[in-house]
N, C-alpha and C. Protein backbone atom coordinates (compact mmCIF):
# COMPACT_ATOMS: atom_id res chain seq x y z
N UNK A 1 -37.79 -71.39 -67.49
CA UNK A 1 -37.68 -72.66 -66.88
C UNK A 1 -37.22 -73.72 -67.87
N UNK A 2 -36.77 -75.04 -67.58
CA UNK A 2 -36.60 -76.42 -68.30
C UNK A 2 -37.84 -76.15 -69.36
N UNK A 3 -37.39 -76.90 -70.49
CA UNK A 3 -38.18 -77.75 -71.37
C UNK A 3 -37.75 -78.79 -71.58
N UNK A 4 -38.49 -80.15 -70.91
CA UNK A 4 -38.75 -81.27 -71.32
C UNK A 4 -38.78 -81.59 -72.75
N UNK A 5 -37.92 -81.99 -73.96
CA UNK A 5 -38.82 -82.19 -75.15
C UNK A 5 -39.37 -83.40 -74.95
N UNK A 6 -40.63 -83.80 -76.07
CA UNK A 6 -41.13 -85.06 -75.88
C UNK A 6 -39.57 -86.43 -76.30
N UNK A 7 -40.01 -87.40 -75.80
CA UNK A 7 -38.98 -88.18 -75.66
C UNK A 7 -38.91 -88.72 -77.36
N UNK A 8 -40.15 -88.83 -77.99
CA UNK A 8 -39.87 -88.82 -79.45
C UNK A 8 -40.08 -87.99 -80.38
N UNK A 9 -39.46 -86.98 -80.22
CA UNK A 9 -39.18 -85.55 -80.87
C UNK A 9 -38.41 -86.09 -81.73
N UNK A 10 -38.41 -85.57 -82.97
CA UNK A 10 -37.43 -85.28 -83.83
C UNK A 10 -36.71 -84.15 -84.34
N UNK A 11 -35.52 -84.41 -84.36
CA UNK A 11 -34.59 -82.94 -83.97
C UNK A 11 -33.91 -83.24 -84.95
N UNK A 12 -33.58 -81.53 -85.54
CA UNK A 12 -32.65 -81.43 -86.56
C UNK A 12 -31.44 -80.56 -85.88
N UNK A 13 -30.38 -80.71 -86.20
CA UNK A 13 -29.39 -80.30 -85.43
C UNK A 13 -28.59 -79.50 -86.37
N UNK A 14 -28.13 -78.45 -86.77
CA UNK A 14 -27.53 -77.49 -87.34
C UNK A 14 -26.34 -76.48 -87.07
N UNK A 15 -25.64 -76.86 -86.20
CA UNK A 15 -24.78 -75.30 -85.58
C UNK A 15 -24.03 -74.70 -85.90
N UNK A 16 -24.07 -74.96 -87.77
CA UNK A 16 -23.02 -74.00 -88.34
C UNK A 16 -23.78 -74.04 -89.67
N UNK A 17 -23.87 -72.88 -89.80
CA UNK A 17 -24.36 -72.42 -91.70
C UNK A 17 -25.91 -72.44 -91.15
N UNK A 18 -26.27 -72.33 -92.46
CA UNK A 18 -27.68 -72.46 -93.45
C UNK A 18 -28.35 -73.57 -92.85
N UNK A 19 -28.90 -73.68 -92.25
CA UNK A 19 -29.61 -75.09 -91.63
C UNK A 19 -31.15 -75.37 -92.47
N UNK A 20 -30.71 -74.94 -93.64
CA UNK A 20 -32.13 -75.52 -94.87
C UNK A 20 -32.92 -75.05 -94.75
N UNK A 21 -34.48 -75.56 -94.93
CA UNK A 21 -35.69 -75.33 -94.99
C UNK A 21 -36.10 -75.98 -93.97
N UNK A 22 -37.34 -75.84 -93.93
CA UNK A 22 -38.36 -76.26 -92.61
C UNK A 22 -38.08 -78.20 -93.34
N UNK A 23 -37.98 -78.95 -92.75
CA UNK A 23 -38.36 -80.57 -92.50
C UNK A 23 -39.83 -81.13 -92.04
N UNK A 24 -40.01 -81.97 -92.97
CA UNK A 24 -41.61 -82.45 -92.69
C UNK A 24 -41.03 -83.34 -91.48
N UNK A 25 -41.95 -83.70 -90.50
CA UNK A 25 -41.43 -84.17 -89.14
C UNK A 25 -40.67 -83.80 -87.79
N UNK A 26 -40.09 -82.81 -88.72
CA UNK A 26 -39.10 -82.15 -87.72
C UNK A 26 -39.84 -81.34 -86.56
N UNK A 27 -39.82 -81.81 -85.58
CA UNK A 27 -40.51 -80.90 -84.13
C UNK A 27 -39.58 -80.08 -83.25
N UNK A 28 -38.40 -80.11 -83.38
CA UNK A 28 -37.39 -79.44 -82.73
C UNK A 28 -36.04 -79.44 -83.38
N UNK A 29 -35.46 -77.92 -83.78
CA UNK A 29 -34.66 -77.64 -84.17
C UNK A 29 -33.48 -76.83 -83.37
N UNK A 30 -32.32 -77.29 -83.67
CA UNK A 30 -31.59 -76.78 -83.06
C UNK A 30 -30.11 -75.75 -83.47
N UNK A 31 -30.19 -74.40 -84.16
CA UNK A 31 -29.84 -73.89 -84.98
C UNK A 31 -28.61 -72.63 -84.39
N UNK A 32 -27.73 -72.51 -85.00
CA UNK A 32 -26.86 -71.02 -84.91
C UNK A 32 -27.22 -69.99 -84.45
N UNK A 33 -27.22 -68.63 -83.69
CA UNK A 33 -27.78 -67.84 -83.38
C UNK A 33 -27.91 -67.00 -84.37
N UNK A 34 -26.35 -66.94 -84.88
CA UNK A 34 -25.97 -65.84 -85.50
C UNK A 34 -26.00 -66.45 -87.09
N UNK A 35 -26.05 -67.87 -87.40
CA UNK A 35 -26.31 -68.56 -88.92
C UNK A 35 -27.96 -68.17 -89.55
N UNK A 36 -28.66 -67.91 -88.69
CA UNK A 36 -30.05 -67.61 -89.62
C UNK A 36 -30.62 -66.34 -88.75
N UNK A 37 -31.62 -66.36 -89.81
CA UNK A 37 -32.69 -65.34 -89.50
C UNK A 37 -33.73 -65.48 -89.11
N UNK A 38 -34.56 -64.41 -88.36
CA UNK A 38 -35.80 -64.64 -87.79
C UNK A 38 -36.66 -65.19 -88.54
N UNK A 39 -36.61 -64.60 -89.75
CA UNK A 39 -37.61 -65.32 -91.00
C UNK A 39 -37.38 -66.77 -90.73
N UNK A 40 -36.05 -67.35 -90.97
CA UNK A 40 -35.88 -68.74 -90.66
C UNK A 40 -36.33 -69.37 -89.50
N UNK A 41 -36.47 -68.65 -88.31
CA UNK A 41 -36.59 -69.41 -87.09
C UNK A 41 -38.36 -69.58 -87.34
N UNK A 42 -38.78 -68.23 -87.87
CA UNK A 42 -40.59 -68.15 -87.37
C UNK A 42 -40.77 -69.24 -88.36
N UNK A 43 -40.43 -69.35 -89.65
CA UNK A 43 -41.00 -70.40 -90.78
C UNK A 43 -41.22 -71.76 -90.07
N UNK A 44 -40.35 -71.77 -89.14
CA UNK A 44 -39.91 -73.43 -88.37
C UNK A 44 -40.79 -73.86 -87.37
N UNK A 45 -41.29 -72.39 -86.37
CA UNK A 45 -42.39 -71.77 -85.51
C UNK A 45 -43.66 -72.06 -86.14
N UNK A 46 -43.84 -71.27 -87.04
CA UNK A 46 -45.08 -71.46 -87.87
C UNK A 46 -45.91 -72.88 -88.43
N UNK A 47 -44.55 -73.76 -88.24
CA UNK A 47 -44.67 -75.24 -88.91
C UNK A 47 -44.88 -76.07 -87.73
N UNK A 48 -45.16 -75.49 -86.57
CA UNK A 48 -45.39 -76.25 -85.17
C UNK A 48 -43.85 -76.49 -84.68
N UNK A 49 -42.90 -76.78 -85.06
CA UNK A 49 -41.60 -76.67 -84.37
C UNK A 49 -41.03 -75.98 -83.32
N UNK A 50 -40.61 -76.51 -82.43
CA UNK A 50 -40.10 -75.77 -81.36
C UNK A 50 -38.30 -75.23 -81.86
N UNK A 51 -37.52 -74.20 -81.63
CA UNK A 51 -36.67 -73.64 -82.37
C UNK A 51 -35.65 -73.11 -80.97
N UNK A 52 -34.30 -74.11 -81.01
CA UNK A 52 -33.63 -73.56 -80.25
C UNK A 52 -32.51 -73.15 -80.56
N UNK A 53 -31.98 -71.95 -79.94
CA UNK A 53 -30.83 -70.92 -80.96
C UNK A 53 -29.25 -71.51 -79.85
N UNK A 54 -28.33 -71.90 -80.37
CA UNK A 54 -26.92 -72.01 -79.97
C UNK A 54 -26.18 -70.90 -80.23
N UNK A 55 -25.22 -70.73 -79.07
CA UNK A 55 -24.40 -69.97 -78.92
C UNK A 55 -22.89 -70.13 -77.96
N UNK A 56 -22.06 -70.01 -78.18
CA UNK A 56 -20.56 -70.30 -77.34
C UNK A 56 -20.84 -69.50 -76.01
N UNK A 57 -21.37 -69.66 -74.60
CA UNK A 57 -21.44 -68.73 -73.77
C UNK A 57 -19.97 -68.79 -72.90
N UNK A 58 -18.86 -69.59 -73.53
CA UNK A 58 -18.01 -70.10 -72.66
C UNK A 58 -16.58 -70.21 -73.71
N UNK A 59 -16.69 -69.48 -75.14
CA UNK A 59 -15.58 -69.23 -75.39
C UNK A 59 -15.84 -67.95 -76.51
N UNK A 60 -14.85 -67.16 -77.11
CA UNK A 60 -14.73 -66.53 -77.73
C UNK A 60 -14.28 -66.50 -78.99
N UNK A 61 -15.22 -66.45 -80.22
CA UNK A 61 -14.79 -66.79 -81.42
C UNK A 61 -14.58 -65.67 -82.13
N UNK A 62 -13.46 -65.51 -82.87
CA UNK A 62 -12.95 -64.57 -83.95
C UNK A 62 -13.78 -63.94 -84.60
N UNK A 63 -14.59 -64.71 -85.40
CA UNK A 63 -15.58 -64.77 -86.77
C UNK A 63 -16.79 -64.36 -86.12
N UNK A 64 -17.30 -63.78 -84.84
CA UNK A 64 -18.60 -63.43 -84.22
C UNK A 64 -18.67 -61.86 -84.62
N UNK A 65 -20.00 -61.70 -84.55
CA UNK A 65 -20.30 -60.06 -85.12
C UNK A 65 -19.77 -58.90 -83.47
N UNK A 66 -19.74 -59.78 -82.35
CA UNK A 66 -19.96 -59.50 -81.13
C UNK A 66 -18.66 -59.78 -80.37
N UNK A 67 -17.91 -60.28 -81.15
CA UNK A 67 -16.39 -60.76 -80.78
C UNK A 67 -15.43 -59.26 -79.85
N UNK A 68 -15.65 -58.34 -80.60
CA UNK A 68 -14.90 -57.17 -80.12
C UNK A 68 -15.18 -56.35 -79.24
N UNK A 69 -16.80 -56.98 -78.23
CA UNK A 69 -16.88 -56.70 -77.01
C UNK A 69 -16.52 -57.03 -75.98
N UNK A 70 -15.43 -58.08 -76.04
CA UNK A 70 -14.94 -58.73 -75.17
C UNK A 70 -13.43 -58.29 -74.64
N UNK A 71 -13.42 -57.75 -73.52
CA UNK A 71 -12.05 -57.26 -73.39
C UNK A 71 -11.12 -58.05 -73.20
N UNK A 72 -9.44 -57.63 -73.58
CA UNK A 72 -8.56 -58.92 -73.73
C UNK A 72 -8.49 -59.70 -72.30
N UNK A 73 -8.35 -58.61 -71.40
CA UNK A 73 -8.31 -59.72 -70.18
C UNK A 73 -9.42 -60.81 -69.84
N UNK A 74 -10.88 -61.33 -70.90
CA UNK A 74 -11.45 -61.93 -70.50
C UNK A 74 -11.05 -63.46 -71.69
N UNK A 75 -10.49 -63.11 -72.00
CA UNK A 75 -10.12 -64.06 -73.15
C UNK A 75 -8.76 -64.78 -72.60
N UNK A 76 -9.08 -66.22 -73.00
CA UNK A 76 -8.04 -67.24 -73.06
C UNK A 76 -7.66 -67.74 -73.73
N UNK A 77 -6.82 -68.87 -73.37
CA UNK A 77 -6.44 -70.07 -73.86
C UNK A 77 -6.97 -70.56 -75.17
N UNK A 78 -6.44 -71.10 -76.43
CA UNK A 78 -7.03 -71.84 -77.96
C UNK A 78 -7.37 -72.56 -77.09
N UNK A 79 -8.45 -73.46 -78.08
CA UNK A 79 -9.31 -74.23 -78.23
C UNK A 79 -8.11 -75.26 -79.04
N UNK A 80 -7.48 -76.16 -78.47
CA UNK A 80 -6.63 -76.52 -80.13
C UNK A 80 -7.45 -77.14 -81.32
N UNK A 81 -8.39 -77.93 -81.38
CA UNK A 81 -9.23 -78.13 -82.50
C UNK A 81 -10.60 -77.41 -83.17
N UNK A 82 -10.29 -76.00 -82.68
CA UNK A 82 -11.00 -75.09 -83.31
C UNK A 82 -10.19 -73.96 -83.84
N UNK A 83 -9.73 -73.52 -84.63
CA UNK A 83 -9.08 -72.35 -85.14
C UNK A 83 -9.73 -70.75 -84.73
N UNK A 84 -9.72 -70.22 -83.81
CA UNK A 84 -10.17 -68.55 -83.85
C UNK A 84 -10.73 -68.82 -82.86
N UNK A 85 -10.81 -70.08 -81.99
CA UNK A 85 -11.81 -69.93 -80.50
C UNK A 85 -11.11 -70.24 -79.29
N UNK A 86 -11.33 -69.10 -78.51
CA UNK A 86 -10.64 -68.90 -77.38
C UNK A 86 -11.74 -68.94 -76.19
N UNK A 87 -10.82 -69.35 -74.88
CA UNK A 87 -11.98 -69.71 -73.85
C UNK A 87 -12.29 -68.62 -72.92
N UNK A 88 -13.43 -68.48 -72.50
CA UNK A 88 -13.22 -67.26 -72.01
C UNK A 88 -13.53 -67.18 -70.46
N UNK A 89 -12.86 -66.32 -69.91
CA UNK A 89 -13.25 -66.47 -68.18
C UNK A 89 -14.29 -65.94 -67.61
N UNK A 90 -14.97 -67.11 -67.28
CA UNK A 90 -16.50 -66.49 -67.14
C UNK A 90 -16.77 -66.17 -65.81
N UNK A 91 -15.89 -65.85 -64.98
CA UNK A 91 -15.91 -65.28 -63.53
C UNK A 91 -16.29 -64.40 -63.59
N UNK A 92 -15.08 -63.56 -64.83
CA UNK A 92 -14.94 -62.20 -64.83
C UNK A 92 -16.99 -61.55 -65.71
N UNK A 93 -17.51 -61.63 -64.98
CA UNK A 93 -18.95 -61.64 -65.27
C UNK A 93 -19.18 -59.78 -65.68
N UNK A 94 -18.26 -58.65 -65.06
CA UNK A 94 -18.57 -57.61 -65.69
C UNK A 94 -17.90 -57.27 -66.73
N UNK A 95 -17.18 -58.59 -67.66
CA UNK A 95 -17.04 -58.42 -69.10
C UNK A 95 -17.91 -59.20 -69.80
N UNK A 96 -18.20 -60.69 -69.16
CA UNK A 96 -18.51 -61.40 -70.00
C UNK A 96 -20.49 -61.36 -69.90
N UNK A 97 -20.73 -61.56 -69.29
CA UNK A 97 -22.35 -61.10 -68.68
C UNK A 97 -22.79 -60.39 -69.75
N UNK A 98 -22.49 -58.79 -70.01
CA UNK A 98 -23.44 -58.09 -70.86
C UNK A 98 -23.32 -58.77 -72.49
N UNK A 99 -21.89 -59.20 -72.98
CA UNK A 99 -22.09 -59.61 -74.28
C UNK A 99 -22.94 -61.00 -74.37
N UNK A 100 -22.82 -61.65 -73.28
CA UNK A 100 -24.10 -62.85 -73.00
C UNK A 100 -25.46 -62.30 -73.14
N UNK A 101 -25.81 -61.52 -72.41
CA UNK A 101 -27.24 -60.75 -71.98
C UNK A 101 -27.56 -60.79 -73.15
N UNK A 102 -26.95 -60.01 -73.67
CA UNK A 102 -27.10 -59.14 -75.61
C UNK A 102 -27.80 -60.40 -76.22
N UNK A 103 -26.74 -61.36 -76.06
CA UNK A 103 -27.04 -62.96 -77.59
C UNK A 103 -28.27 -63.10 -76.78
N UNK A 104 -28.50 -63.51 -75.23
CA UNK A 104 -30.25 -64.04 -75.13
C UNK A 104 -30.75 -62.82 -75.50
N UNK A 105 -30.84 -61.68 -75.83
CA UNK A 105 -31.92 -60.32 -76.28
C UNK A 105 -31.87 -60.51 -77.39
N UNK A 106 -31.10 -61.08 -77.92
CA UNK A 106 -30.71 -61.35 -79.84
C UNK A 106 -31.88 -62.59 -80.09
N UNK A 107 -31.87 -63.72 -79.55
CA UNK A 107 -32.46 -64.78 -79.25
C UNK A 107 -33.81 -64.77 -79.38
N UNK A 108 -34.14 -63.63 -78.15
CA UNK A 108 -35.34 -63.27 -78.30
C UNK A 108 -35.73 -62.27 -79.25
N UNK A 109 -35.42 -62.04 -79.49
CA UNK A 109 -35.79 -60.83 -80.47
C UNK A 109 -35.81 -61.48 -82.18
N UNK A 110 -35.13 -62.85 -82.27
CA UNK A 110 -35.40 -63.21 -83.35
C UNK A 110 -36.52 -64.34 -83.16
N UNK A 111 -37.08 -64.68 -82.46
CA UNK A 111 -37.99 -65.67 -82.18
C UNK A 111 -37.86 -66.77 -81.29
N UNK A 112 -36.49 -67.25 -81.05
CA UNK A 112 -36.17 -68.31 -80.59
C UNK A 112 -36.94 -69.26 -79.40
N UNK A 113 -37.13 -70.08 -79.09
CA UNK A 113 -38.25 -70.61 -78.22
C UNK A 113 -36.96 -70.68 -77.08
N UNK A 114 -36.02 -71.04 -76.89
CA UNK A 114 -34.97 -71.39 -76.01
C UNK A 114 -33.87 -71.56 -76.83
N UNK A 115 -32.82 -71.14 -75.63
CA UNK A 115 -31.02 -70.92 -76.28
C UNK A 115 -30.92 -72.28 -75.78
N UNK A 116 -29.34 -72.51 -76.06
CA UNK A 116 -28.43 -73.17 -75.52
C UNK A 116 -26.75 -72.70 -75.84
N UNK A 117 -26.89 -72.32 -74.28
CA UNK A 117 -25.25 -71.83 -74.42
C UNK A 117 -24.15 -73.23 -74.10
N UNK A 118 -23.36 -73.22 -75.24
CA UNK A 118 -22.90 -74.13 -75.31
C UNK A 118 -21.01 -73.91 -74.60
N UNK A 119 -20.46 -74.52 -74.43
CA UNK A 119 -18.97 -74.40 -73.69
C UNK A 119 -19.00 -73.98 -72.31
């Protein structure tokens, strides 16, 4: 279901790289799926933080570990101000669906409190 965060949450926002160490204050983080590790997410968990994992559910990037499950016919159009990201057709749901499924099982499986698929 929704999560409401509290309206004065403080959020650290991260969606590419190393997103640091845990932050004193920080109550909600919002981090890479594929940029950290579970160790990283639980440390953030452990610190009372709520920990939410990003992911492209709506285009296809080069540089993904998961990139080459995507068959060509589900892939589109550049992105022009992203280099290696292509959009992907998310109709076509018996290509794109299971490599989705996978990242929320990834998600969960590294701790994440909630995704956000982004595009």
């Amino acid at each position: 279901g929704a999560w409401p965060p509290p309206a004065d949450a403080a959020w650290h926002i991260a969606l590419q790289g190393d997103p640091g160490g845990v932050i004193p204050g920080v109550s909600v983080y919002e981090v890479d799926l594929f940029d950290v590790s579970a160790d990283q997410i639980n440390a953030r968990r452990n610190a009372g933080a709520t920990v939410i994992c990003y992911f492209s559910g709506g285009t296809h990037e080069d540089w993904r570990s998961d990139a080459n499950q995507f068959p060509a016919d589900a892939v589109g159009n550049a992105l022009g101000d992203w280099p290696g990201e292509r959009w992907l057709d998310i109709s076509n749901l018996d290509a794109v669906g299971p490599v989705m499924a996978n990242r929320i099982a990834l998600a969960a499986d590294k701790g994440c409190d909630a995704v956000d698929p982004d595009n």
